[in-house]
PDB file of N, CA and C in Angstrom:
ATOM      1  N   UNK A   1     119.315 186.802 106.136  1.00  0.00           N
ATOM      2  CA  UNK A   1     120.379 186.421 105.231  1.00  0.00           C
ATOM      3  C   UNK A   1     120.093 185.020 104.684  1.00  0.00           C
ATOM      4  N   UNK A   2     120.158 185.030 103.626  1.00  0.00           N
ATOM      5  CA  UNK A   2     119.510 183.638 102.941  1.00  0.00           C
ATOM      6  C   UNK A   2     121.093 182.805 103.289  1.00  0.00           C
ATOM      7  N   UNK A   3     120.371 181.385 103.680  1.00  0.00           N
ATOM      8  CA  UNK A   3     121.929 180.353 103.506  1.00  0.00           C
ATOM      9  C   UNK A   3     122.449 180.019 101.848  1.00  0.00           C
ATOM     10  N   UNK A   4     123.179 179.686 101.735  1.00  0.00           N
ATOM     11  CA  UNK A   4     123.897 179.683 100.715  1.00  0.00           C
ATOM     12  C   UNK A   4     124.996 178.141 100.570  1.00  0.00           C
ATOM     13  N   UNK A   5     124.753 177.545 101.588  1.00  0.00           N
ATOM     14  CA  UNK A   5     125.679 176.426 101.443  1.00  0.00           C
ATOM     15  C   UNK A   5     124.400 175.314 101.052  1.00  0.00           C
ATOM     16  N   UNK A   6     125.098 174.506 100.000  1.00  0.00           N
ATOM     17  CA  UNK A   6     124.223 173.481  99.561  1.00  0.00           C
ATOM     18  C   UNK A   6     124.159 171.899 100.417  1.00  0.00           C
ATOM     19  N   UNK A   7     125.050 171.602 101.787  1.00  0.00           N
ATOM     20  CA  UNK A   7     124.995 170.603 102.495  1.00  0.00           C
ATOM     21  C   UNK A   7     124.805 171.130 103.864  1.00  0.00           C
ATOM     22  N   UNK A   8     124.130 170.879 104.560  1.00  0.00           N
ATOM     23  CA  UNK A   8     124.428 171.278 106.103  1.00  0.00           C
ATOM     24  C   UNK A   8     125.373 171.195 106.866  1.00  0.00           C
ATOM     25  N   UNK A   9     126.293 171.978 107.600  1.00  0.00           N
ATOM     26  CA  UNK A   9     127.293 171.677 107.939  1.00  0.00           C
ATOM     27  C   UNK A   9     127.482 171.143 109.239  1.00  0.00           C
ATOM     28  N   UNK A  10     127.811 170.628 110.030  1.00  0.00           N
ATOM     29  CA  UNK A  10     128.186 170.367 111.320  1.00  0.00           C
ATOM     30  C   UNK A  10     129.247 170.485 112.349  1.00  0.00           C
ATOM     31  N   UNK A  11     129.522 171.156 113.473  1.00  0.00           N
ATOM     32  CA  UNK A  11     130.656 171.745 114.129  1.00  0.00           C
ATOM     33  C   UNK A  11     131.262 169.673 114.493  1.00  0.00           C
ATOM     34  N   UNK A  12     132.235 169.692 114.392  1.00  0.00           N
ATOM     35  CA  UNK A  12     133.029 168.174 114.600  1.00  0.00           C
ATOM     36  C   UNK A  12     134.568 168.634 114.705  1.00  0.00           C
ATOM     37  N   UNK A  13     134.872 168.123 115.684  1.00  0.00           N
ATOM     38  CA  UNK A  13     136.723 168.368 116.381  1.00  0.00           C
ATOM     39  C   UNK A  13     137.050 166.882 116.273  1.00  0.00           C
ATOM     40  N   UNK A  14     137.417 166.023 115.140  1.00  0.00           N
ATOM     41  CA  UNK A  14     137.885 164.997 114.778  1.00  0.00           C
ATOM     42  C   UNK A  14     139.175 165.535 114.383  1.00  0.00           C
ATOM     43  N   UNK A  15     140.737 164.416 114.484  1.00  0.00           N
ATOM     44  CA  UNK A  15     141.426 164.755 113.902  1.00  0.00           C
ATOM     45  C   UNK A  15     141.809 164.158 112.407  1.00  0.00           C
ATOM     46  N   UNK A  16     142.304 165.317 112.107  1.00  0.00           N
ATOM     47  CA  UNK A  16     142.647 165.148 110.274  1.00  0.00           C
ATOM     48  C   UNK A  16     144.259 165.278 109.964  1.00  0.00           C
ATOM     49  N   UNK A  17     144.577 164.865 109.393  1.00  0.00           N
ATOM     50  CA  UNK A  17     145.691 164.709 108.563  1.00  0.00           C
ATOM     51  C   UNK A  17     145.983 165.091 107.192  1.00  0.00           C
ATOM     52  N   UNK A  18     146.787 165.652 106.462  1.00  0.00           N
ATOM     53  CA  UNK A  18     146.792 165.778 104.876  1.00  0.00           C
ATOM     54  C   UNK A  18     148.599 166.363 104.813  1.00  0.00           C
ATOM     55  N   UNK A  19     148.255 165.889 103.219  1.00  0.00           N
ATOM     56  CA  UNK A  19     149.351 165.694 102.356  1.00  0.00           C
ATOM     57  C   UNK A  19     148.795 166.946 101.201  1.00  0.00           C
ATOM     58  N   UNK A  20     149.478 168.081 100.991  1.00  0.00           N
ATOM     59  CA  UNK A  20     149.283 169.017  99.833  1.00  0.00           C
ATOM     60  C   UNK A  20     149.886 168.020  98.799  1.00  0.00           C
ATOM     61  N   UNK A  21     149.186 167.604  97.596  1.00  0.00           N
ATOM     62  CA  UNK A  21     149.782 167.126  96.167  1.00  0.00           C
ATOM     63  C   UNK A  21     150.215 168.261  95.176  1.00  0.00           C
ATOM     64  N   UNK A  22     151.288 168.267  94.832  1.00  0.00           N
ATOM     65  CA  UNK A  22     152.341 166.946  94.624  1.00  0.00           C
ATOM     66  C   UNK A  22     153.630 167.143  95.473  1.00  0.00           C
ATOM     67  N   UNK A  23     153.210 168.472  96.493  1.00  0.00           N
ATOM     68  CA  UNK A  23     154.293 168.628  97.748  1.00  0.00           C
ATOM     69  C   UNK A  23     154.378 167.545  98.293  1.00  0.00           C
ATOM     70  N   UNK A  24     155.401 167.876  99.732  1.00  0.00           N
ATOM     71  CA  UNK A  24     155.777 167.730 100.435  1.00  0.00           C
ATOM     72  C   UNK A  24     155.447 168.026 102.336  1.00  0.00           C
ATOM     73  N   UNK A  25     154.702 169.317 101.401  1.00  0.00           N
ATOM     74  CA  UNK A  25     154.006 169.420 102.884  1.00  0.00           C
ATOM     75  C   UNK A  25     152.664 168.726 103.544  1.00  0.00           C
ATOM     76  N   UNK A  26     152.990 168.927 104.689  1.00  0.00           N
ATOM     77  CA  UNK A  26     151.990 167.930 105.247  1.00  0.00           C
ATOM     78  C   UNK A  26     151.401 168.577 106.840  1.00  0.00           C
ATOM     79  N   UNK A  27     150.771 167.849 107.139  1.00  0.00           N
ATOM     80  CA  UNK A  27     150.398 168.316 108.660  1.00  0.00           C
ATOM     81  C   UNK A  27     149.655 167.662 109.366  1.00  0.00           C
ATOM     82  N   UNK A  28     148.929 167.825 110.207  1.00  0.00           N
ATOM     83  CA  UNK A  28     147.888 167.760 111.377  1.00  0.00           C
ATOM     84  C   UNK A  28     147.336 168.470 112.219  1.00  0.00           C
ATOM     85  N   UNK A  29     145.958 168.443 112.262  1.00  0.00           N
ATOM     86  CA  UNK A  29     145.103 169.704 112.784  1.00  0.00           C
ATOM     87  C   UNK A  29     144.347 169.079 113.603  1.00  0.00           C
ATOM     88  N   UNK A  30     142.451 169.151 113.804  1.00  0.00           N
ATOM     89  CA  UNK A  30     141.473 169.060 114.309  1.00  0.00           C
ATOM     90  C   UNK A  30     140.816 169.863 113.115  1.00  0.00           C
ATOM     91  N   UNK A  31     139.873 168.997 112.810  1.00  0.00           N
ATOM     92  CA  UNK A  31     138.368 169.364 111.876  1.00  0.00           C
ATOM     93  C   UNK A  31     137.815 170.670 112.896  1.00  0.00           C
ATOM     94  N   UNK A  32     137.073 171.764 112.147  1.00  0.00           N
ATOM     95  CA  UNK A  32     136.432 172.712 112.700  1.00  0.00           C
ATOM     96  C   UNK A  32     134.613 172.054 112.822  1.00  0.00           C
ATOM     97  N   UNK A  33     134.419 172.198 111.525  1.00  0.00           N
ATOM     98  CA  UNK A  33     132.943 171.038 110.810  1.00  0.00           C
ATOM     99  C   UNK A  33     133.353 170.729 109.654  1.00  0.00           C
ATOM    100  N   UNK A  34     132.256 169.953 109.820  1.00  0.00           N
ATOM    101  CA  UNK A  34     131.906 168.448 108.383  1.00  0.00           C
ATOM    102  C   UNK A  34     131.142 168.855 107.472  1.00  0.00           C
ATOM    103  N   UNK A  35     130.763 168.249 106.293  1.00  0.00           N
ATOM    104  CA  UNK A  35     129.493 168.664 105.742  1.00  0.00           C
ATOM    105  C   UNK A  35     129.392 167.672 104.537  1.00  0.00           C
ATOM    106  N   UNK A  36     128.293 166.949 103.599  1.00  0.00           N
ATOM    107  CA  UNK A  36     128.554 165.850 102.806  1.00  0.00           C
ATOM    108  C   UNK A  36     129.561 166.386 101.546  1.00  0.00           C
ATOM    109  N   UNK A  37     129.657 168.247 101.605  1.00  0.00           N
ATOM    110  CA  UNK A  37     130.696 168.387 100.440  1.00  0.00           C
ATOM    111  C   UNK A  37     131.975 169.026 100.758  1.00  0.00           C
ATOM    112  N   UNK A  38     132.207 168.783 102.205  1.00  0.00           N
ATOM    113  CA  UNK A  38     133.716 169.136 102.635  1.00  0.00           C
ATOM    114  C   UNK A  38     133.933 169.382 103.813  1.00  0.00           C
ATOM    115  N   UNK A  39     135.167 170.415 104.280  1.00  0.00           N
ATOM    116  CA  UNK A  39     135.455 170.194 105.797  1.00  0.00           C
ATOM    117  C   UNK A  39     136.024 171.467 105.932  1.00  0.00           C
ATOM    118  N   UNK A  40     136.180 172.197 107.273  1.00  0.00           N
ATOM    119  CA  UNK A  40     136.837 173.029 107.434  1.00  0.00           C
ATOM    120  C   UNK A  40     137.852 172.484 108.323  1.00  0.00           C
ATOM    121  N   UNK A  41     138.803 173.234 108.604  1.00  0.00           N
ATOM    122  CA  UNK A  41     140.282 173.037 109.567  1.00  0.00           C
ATOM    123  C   UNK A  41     140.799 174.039 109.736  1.00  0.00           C
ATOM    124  N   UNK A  42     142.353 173.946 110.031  1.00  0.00           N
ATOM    125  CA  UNK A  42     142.628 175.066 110.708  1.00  0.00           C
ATOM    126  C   UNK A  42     144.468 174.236 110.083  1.00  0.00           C
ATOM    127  N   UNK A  43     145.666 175.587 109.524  1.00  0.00           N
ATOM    128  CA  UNK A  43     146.922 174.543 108.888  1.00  0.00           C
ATOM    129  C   UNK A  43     147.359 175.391 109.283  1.00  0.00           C
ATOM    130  N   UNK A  44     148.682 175.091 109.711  1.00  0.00           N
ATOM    131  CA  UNK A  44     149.693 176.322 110.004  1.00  0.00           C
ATOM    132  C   UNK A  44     151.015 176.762 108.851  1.00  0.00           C
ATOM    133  N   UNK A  45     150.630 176.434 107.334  1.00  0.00           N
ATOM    134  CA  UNK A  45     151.496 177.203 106.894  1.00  0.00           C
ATOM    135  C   UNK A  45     149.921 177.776 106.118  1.00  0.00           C
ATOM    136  N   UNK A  46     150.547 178.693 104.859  1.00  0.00           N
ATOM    137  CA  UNK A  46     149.909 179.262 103.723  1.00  0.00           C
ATOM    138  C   UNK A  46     149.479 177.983 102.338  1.00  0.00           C
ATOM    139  N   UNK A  47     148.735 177.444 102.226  1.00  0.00           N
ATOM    140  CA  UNK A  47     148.341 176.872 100.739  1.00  0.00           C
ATOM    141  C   UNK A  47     147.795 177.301  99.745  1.00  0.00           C
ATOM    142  N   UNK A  48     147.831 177.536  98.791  1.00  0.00           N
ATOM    143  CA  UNK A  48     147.398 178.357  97.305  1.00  0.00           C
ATOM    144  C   UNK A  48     145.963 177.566  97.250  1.00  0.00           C
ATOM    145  N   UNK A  49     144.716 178.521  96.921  1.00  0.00           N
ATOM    146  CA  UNK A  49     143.688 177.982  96.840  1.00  0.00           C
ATOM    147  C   UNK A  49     144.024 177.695  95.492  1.00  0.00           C
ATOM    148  N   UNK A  50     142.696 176.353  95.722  1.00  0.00           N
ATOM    149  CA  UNK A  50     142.661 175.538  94.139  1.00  0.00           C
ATOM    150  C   UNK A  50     143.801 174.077  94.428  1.00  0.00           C
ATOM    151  N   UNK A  51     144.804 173.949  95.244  1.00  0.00           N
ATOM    152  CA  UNK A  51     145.858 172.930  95.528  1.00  0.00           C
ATOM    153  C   UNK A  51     144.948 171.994  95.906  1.00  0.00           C
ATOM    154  N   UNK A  52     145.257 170.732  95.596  1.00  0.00           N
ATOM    155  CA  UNK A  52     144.652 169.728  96.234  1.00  0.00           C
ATOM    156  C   UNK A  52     145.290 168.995  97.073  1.00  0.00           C
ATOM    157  N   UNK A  53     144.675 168.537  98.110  1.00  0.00           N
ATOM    158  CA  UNK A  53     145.136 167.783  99.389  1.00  0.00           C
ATOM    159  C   UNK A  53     144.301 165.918  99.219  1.00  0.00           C
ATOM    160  N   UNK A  54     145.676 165.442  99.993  1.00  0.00           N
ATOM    161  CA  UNK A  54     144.666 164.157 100.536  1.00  0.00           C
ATOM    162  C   UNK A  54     144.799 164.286 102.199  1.00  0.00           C
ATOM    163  N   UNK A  55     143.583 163.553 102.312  1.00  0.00           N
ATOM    164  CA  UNK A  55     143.394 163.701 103.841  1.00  0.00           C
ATOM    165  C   UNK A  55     143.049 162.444 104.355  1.00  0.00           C
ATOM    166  N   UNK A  56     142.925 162.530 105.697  1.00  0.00           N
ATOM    167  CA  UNK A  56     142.468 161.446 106.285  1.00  0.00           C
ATOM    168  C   UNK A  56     141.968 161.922 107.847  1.00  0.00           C
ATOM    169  N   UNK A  57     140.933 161.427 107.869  1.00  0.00           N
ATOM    170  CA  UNK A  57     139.590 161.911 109.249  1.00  0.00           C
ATOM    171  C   UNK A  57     139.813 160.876 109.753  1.00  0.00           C
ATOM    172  N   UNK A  58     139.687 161.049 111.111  1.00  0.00           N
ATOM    173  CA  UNK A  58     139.610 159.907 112.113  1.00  0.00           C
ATOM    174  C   UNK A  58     138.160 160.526 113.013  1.00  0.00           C
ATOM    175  N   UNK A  59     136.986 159.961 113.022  1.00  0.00           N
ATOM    176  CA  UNK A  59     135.958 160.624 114.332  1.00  0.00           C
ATOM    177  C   UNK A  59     135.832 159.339 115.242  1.00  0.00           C
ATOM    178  N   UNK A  60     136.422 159.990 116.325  1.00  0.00           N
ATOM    179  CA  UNK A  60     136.313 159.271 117.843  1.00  0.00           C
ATOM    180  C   UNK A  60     134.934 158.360 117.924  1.00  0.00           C
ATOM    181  N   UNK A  61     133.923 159.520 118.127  1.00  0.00           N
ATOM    182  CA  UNK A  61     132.880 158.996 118.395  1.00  0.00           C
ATOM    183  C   UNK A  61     131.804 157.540 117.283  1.00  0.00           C
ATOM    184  N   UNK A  62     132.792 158.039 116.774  1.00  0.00           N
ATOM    185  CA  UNK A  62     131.696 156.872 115.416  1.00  0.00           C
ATOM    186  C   UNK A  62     132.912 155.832 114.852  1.00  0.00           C
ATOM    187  N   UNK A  63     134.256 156.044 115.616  1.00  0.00           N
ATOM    188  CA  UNK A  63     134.775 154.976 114.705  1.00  0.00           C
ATOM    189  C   UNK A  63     135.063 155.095 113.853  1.00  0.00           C
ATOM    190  N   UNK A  64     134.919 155.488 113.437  1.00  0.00           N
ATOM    191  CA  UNK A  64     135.010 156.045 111.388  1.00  0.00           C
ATOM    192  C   UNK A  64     136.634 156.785 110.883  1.00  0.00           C
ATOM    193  N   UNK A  65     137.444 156.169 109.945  1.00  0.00           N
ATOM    194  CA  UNK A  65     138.061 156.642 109.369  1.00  0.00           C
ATOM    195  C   UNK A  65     137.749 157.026 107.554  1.00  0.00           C
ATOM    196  N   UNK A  66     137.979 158.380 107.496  1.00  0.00           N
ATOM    197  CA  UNK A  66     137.431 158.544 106.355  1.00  0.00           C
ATOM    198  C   UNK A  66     138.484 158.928 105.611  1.00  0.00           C
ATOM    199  N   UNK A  67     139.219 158.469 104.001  1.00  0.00           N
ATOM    200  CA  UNK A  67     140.437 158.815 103.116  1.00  0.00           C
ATOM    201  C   UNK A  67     139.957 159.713 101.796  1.00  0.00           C
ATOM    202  N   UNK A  68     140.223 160.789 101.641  1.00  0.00           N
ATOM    203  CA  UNK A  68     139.426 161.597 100.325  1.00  0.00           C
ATOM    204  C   UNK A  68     140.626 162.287  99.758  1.00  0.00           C
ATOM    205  N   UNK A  69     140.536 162.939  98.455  1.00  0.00           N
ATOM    206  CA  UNK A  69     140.834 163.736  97.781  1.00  0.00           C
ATOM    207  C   UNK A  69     140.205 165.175  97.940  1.00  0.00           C
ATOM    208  N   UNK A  70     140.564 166.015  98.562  1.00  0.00           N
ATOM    209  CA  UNK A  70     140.218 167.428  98.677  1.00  0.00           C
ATOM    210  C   UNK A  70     140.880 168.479  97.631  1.00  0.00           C
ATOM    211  N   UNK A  71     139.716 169.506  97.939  1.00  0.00           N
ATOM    212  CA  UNK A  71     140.039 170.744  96.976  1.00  0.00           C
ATOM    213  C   UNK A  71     140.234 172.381  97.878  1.00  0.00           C
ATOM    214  N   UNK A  72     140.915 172.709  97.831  1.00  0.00           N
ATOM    215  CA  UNK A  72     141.560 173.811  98.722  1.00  0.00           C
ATOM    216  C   UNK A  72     139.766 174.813  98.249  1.00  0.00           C
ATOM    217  N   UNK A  73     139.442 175.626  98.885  1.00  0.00           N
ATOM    218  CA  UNK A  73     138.118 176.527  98.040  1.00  0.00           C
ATOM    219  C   UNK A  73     138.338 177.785  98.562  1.00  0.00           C
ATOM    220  N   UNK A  74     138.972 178.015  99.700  1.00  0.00           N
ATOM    221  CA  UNK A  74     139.170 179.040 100.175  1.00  0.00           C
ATOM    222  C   UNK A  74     140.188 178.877 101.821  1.00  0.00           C
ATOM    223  N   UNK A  75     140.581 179.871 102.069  1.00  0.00           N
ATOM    224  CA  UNK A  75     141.786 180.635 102.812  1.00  0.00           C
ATOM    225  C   UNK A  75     141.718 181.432 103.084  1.00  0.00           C
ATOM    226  N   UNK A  76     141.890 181.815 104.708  1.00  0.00           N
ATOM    227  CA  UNK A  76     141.928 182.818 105.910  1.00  0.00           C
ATOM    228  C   UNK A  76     142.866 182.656 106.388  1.00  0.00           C
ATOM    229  N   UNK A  77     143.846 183.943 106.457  1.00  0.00           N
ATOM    230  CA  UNK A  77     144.649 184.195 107.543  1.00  0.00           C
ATOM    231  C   UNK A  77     143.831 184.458 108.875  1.00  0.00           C
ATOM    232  N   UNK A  78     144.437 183.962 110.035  1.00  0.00           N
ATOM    233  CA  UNK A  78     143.733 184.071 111.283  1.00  0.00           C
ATOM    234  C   UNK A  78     144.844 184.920 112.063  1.00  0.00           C
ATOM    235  N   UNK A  79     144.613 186.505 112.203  1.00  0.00           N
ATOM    236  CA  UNK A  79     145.664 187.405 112.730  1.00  0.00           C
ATOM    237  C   UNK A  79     146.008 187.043 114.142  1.00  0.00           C
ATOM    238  N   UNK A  80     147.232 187.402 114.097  1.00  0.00           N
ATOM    239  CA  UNK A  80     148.200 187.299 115.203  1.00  0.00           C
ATOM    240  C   UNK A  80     148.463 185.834 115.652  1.00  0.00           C
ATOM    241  N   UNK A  81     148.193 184.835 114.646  1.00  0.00           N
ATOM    242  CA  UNK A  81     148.441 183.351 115.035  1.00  0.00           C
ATOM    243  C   UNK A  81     148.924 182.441 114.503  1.00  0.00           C
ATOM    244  N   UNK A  82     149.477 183.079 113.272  1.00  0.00           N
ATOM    245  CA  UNK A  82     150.259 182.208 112.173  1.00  0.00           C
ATOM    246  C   UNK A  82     149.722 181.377 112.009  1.00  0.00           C
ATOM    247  N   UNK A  83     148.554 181.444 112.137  1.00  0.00           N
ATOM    248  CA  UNK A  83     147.627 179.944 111.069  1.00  0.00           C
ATOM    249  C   UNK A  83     146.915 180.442 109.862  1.00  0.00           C
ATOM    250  N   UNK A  84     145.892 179.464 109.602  1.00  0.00           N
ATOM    251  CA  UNK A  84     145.236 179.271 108.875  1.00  0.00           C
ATOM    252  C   UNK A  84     144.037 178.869 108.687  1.00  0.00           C
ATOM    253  N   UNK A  85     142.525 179.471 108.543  1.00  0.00           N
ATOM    254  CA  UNK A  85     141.439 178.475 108.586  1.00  0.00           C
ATOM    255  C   UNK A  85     141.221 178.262 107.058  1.00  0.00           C
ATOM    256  N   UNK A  86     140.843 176.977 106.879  1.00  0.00           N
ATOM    257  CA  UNK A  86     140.856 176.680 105.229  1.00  0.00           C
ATOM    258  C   UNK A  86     139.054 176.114 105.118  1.00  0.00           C
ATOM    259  N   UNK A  87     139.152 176.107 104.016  1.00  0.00           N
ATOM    260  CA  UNK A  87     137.714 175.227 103.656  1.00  0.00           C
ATOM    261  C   UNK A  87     137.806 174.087 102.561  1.00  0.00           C
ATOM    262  N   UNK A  88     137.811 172.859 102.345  1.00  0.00           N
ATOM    263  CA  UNK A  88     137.707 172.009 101.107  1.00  0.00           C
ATOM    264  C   UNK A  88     136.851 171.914 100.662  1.00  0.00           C
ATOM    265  N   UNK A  89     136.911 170.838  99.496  1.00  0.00           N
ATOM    266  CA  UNK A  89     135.813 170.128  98.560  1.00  0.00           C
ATOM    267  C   UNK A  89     136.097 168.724  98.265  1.00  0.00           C
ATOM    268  N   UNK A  90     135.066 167.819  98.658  1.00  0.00           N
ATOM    269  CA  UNK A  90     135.797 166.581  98.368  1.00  0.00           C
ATOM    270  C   UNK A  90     135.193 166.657  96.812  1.00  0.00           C
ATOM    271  N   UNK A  91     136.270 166.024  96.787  1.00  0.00           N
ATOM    272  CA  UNK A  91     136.106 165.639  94.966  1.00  0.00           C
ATOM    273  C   UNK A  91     136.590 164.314  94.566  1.00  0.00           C
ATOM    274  N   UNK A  92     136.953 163.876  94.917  1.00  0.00           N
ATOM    275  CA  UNK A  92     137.494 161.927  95.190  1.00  0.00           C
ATOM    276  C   UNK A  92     137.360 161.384  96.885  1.00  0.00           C
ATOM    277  N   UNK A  93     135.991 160.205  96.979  1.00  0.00           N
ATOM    278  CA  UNK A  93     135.873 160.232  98.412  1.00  0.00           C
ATOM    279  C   UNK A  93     135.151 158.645  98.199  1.00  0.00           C
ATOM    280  N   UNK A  94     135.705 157.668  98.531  1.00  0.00           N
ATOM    281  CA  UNK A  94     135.473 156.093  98.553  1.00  0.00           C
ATOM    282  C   UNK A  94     133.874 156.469  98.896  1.00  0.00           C
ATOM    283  N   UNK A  95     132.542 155.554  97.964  1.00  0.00           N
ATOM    284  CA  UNK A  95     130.861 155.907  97.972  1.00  0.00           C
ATOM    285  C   UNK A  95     130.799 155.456  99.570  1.00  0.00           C
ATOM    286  N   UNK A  96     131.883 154.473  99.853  1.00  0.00           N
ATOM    287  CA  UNK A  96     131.487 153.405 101.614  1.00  0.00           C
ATOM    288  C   UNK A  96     131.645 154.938 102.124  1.00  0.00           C
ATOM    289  N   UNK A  97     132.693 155.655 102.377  1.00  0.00           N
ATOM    290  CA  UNK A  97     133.052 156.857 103.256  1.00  0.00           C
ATOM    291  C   UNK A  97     131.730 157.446 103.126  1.00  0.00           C
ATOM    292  N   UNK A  98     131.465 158.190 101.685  1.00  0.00           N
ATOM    293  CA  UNK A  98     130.786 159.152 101.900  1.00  0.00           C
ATOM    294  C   UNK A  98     128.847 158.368 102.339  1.00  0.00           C
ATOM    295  N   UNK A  99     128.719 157.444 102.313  1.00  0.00           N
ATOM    296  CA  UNK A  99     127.322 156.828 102.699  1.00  0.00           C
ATOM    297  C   UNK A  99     128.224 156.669 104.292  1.00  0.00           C
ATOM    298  N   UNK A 100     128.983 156.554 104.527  1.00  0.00           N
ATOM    299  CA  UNK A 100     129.436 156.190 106.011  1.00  0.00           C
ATOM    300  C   UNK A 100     129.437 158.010 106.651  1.00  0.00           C
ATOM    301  N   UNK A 101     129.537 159.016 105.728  1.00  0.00           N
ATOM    302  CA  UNK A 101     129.998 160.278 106.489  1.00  0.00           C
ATOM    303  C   UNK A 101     127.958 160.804 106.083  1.00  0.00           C
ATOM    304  N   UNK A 102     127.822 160.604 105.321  1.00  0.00           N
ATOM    305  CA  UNK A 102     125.915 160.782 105.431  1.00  0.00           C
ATOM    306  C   UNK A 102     125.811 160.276 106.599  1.00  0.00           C
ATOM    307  N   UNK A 103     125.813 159.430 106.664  1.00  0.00           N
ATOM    308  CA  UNK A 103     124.830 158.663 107.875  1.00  0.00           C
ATOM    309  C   UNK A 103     125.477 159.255 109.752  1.00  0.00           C
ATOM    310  N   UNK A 104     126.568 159.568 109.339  1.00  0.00           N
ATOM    311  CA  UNK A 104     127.164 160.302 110.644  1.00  0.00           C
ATOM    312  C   UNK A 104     126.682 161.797 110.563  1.00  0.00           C
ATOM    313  N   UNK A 105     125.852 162.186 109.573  1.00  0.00           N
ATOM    314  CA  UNK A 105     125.786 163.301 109.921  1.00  0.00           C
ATOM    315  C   UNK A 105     124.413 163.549 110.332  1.00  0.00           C
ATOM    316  N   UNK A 106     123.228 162.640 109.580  1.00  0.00           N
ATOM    317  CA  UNK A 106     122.594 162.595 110.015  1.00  0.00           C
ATOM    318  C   UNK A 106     122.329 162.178 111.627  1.00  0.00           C
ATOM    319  N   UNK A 107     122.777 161.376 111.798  1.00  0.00           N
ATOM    320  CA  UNK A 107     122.566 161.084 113.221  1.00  0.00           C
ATOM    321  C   UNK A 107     122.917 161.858 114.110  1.00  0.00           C
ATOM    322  N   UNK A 108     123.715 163.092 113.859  1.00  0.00           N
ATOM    323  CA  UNK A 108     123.902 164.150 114.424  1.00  0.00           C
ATOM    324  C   UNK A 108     122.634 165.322 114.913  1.00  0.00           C
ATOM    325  N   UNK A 109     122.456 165.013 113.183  1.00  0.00           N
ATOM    326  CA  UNK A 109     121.188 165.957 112.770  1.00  0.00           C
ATOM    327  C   UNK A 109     119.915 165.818 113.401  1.00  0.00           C
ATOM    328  N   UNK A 110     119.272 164.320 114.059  1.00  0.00           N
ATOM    329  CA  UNK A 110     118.689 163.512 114.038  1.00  0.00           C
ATOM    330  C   UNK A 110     119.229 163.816 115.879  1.00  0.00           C
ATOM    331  N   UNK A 111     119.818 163.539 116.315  1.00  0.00           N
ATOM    332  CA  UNK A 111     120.325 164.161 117.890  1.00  0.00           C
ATOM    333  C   UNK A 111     119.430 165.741 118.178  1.00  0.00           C
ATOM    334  N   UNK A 112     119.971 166.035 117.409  1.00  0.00           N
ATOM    335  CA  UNK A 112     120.188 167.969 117.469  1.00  0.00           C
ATOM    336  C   UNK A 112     119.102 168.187 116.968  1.00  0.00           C
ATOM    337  N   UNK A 113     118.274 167.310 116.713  1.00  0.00           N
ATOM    338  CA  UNK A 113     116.811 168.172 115.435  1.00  0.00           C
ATOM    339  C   UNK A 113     116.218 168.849 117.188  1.00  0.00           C
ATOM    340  N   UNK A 114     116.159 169.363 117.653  1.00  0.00           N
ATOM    341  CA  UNK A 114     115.003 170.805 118.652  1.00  0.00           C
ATOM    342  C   UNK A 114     115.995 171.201 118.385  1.00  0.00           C
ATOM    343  N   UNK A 115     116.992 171.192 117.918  1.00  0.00           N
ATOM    344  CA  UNK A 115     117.673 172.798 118.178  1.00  0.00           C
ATOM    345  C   UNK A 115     116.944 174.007 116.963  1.00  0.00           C
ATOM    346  N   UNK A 116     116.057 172.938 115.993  1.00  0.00           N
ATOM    347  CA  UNK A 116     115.751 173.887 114.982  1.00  0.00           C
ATOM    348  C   UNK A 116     116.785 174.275 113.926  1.00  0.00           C
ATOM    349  N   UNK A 117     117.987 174.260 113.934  1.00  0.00           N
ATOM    350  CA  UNK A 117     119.002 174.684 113.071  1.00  0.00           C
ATOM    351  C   UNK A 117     119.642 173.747 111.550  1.00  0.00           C
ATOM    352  N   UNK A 118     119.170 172.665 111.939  1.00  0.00           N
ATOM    353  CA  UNK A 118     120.210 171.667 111.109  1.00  0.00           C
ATOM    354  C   UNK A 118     118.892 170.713 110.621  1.00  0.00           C
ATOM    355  N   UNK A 119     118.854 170.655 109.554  1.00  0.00           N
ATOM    356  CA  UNK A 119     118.192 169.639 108.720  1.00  0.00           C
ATOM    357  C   UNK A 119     118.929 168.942 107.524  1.00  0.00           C
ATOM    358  N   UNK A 120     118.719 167.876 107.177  1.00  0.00           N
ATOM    359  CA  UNK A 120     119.439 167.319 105.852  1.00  0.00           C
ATOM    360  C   UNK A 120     118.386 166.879 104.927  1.00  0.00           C
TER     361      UNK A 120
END
């Protein structure tokens, strides 16, 4: 099966935060993975793909708080659990974050290189 994603992704349980614009709703989860063009999670209501969110990442291990503009891209119901797994797109993301979220991923990558799986 050929890959198809254009950033490498990385499994990361950081917590996240977001605000649906120009709602009201809001929440808090745990990141599923990272990747330099978005994030997966997990929300417990329904959001209309295409909605945009702001968010905010916190990763333990690196210190790092990261503030972006996200793009909803897709939506899974996850049966029998009243959630949600979602996928974004950053599309507004401070250049410090995203050279600060490169370099965290590499060093991941750069950890993990025998596993064979993950290159950037």
């Amino acid at each position: 099966m050929d890959e198809r994603r254009k950033y490498v992704r990385i499994p990361e349980k950081s917590a996240i935060s977001y605000n649906v614009i120009p709602t009201a709703m809001m929440g808090q989860f745990t990141t599923e993975d990272i990747s330099q063009g978005g994030v997966r999670f997990m929300v417990h209501h329904f959001i209309p793909k295409d909605s945009h969110l702001k968010i905010k990442m916190t990763f333990g291990a690196a210190s790092l708080t990261i503030e972006a503009l996200v793009k909803l891209v897709w939506i899974k119901e996850l049966p029998y659990s009243g959630s949600y797994e979602i996928g974004v797109q950053f599309i507004d993301i401070p250049q410090k974050a995203a050279d600060h979220l490169l370099a965290y991923i590499k060093s991941f990558v750069t950890r993990k290189s025998g596993m064979g799986r993950y290159s950037v």
